[in-house]
C-alpha atoms as a PDB file:
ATOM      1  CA  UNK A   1     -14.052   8.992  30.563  1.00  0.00           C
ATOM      2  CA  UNK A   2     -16.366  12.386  31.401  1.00  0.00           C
ATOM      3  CA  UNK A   3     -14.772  12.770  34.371  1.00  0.00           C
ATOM      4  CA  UNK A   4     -11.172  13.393  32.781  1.00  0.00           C
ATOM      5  CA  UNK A   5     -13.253  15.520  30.021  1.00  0.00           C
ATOM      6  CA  UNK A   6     -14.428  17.492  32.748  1.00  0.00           C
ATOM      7  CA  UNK A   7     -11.355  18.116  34.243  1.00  0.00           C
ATOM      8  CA  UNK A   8      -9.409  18.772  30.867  1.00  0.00           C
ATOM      9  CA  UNK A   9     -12.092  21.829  30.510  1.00  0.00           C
ATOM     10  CA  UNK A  10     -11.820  22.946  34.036  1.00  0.00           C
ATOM     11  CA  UNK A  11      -7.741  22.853  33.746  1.00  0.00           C
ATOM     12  CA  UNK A  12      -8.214  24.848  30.361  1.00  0.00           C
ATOM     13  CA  UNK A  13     -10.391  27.447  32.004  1.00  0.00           C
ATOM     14  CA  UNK A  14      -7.368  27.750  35.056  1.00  0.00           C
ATOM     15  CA  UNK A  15      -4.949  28.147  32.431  1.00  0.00           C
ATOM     16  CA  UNK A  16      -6.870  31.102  30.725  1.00  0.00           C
ATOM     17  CA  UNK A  17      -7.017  32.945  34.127  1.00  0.00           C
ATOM     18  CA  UNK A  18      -3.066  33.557  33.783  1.00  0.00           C
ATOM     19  CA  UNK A  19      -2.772  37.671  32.632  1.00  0.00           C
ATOM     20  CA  UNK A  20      -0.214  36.155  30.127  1.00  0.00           C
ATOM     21  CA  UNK A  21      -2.619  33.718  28.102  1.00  0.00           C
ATOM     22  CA  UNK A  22      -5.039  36.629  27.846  1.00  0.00           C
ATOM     23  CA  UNK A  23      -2.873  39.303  27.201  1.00  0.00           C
ATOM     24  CA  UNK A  24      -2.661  41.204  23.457  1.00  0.00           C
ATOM     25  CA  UNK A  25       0.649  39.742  23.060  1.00  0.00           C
ATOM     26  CA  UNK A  26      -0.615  36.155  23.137  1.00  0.00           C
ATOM     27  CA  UNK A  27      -3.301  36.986  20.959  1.00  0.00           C
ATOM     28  CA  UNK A  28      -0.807  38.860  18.648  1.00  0.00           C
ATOM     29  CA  UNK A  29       1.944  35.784  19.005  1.00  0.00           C
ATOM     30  CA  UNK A  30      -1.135  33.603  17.699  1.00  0.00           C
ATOM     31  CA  UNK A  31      -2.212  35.794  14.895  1.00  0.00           C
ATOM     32  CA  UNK A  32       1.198  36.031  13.576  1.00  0.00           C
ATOM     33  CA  UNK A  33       1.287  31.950  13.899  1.00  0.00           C
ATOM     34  CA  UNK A  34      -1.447  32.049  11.823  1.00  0.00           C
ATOM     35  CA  UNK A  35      -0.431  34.226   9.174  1.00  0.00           C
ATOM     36  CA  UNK A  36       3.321  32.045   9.593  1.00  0.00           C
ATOM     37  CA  UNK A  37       1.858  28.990   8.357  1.00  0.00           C
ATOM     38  CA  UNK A  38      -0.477  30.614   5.668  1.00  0.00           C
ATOM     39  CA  UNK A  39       2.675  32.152   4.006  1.00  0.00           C
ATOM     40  CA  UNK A  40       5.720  30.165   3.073  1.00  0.00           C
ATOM     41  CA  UNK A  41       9.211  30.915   4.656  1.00  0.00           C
ATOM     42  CA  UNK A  42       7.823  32.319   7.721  1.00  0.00           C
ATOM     43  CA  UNK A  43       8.812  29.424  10.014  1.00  0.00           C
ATOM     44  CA  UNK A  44      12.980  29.531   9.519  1.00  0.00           C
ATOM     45  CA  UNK A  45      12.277  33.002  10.653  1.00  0.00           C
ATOM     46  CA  UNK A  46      10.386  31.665  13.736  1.00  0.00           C
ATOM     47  CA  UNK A  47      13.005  29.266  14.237  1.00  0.00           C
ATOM     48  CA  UNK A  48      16.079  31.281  13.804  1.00  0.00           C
ATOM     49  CA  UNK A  49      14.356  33.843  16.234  1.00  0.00           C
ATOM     50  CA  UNK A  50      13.303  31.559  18.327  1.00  0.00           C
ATOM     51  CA  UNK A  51      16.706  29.759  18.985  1.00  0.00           C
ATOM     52  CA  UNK A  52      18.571  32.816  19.153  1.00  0.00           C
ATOM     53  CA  UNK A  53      16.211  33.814  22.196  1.00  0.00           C
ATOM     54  CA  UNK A  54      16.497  30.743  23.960  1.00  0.00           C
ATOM     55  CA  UNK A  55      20.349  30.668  23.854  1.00  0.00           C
ATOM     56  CA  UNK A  56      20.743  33.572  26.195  1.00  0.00           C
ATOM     57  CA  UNK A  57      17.626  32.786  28.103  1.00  0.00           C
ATOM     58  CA  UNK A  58      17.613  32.364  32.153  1.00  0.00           C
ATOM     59  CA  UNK A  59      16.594  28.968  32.588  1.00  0.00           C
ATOM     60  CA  UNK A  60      15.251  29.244  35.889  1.00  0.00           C
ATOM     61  CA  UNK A  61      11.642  30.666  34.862  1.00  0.00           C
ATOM     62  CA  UNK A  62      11.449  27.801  32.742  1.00  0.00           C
ATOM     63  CA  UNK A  63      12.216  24.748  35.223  1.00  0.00           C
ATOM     64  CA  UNK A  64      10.867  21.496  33.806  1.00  0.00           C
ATOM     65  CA  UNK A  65       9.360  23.313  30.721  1.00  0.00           C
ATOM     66  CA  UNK A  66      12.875  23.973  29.362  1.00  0.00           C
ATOM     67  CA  UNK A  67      13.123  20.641  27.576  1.00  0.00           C
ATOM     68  CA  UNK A  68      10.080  21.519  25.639  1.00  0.00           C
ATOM     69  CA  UNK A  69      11.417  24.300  24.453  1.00  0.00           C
ATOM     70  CA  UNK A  70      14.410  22.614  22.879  1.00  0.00           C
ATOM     71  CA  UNK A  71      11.802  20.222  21.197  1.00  0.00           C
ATOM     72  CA  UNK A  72       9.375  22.769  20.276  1.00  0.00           C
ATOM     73  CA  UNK A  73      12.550  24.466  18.600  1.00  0.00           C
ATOM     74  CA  UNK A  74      13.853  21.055  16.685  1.00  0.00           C
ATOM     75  CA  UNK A  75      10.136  19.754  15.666  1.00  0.00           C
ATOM     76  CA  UNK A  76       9.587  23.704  13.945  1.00  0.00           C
ATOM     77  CA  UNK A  77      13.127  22.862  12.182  1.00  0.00           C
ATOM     78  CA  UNK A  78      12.326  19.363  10.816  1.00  0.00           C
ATOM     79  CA  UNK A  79       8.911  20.215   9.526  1.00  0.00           C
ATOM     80  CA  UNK A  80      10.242  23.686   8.257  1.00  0.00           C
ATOM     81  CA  UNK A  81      13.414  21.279   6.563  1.00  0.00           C
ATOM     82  CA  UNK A  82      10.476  18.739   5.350  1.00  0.00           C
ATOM     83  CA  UNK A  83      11.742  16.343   7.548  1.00  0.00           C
ATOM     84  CA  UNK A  84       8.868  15.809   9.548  1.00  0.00           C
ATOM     85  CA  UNK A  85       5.210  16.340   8.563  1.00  0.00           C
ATOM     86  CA  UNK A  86       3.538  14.324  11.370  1.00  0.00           C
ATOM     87  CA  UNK A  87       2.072  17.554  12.734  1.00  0.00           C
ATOM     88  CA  UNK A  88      -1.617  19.154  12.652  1.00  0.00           C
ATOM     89  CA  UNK A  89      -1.902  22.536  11.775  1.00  0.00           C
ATOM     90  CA  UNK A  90      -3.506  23.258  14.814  1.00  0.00           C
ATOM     91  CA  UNK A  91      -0.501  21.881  16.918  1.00  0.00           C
ATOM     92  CA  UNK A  92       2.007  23.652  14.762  1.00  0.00           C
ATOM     93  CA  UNK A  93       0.171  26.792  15.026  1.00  0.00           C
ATOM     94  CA  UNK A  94      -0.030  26.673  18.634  1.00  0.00           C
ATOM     95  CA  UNK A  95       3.653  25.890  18.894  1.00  0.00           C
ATOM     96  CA  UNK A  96       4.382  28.619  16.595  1.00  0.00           C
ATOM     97  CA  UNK A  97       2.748  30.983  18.553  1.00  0.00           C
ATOM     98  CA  UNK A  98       4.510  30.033  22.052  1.00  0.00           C
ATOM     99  CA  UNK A  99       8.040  30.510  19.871  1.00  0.00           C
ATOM    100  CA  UNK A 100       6.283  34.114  18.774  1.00  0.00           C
ATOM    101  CA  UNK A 101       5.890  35.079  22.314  1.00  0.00           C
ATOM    102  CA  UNK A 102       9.065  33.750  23.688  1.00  0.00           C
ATOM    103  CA  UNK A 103      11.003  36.367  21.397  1.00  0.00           C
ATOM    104  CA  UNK A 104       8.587  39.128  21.351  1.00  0.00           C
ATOM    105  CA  UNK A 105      10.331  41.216  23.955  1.00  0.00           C
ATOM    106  CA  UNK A 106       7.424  43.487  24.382  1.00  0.00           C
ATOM    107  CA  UNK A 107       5.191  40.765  25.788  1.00  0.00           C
ATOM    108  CA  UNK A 108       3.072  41.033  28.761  1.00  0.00           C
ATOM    109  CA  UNK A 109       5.441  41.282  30.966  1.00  0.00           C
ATOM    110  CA  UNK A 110       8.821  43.279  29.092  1.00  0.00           C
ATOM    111  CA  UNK A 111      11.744  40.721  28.794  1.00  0.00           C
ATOM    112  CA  UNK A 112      14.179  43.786  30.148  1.00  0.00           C
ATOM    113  CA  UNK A 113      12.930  43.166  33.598  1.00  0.00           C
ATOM    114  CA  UNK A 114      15.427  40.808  35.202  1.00  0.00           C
ATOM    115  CA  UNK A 115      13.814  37.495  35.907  1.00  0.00           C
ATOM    116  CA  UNK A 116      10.320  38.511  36.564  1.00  0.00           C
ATOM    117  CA  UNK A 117      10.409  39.299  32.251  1.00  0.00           C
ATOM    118  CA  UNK A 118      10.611  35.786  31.616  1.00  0.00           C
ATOM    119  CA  UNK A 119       7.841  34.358  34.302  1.00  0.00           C
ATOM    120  CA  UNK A 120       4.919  34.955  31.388  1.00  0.00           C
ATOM    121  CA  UNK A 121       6.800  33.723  28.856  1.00  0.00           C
ATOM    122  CA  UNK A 122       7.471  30.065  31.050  1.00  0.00           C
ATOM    123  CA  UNK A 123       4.076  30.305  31.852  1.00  0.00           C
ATOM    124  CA  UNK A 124       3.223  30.647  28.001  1.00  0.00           C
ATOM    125  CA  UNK A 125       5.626  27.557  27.081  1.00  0.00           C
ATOM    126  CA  UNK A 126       3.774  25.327  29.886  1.00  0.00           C
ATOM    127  CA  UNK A 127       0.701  26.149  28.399  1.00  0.00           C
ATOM    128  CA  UNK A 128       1.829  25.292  24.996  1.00  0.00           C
ATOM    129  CA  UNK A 129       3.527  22.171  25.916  1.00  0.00           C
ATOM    130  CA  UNK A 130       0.768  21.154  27.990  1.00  0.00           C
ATOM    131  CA  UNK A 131      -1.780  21.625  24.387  1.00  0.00           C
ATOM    132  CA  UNK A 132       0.173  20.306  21.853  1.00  0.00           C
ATOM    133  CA  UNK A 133       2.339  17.265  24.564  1.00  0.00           C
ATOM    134  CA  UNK A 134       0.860  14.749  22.634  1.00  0.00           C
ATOM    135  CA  UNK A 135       2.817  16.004  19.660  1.00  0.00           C
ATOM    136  CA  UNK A 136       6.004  17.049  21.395  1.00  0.00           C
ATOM    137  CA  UNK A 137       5.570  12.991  22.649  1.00  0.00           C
ATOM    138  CA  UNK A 138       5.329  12.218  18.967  1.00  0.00           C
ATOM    139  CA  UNK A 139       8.153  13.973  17.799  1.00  0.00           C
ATOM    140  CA  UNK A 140      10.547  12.858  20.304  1.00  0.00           C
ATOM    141  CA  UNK A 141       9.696   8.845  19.553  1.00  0.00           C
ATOM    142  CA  UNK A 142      10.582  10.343  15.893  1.00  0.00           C
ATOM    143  CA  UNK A 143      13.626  11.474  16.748  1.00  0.00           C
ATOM    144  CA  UNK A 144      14.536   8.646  18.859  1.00  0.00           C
ATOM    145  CA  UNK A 145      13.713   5.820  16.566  1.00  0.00           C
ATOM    146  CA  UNK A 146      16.131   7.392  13.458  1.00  0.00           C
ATOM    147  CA  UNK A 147      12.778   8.524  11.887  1.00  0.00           C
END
């Protein structure tokens, strides 16, 4: 058991060495999370954004992270809908905050550079998923069992 604590804290601290996790648009995309799920209304907003964005997105950058996106998407909908509630605050907040980055276009690295715009924003989404997969899990057996 300490050994896979150990390791959890030493893959978090490789994770914050990526330029995109420590950039001022990460720590903006979190802030307006935050101030998202204070307020009320602020998540259709997010989601309508949000699925806009990923529509035209390359999905390259993304790879195997692309599915997560579609469920990161669908989970904001249900709980924004009511439909699902089986989320902490802290998961939904992170989540929030990866959809918040995904459609800022003036993110770390500008979304008008072809390709290389959307590398921090993948590498944003793995990070996300990767925090808040337990949930993402969740929501999926949700789905898939007719709530």
């Amino acid at each position: 058991m300490r050994k896979a604590k150990t390791k959890s804290r030493a893959e978090r601290r490789v994770s914050y060495q990526k330029a995109a996790l420590r950039s001022e648009a990460f720590a903006r995309a979190l802030s307006e999370a935050k101030l998202c799920l204070a307020g009320s209304g602020g998540l259709r907003s997010v989601f309508e954004q949000a699925a806009r964005k990923a529509a035209s997105l390359p999905r390259q950058p993304f790879n195997e992270n692309w599915a997560d996106v579609q469920t990161m998407l669908r989970l904001v909908r249900a709980y924004e809908r009511g439909e699902y509630q089986q989320v902490s605050n802290d998961a939904l907040m992170w989540i929030v905050a990866g959809l918040n980055y995904l459609v800022d276009p003036f993110d770390l690295i500008p979304d008008k550079i072809p390709f290389l715009g959307f590398v921090d924003d993948a590498t944003v989404v793995e990070f996300v998923a990767d925090k808040t997969r337990q949930t993402l899990d969740d929501f999926m057996i949700w789905e898939t069992t007719g709530h």
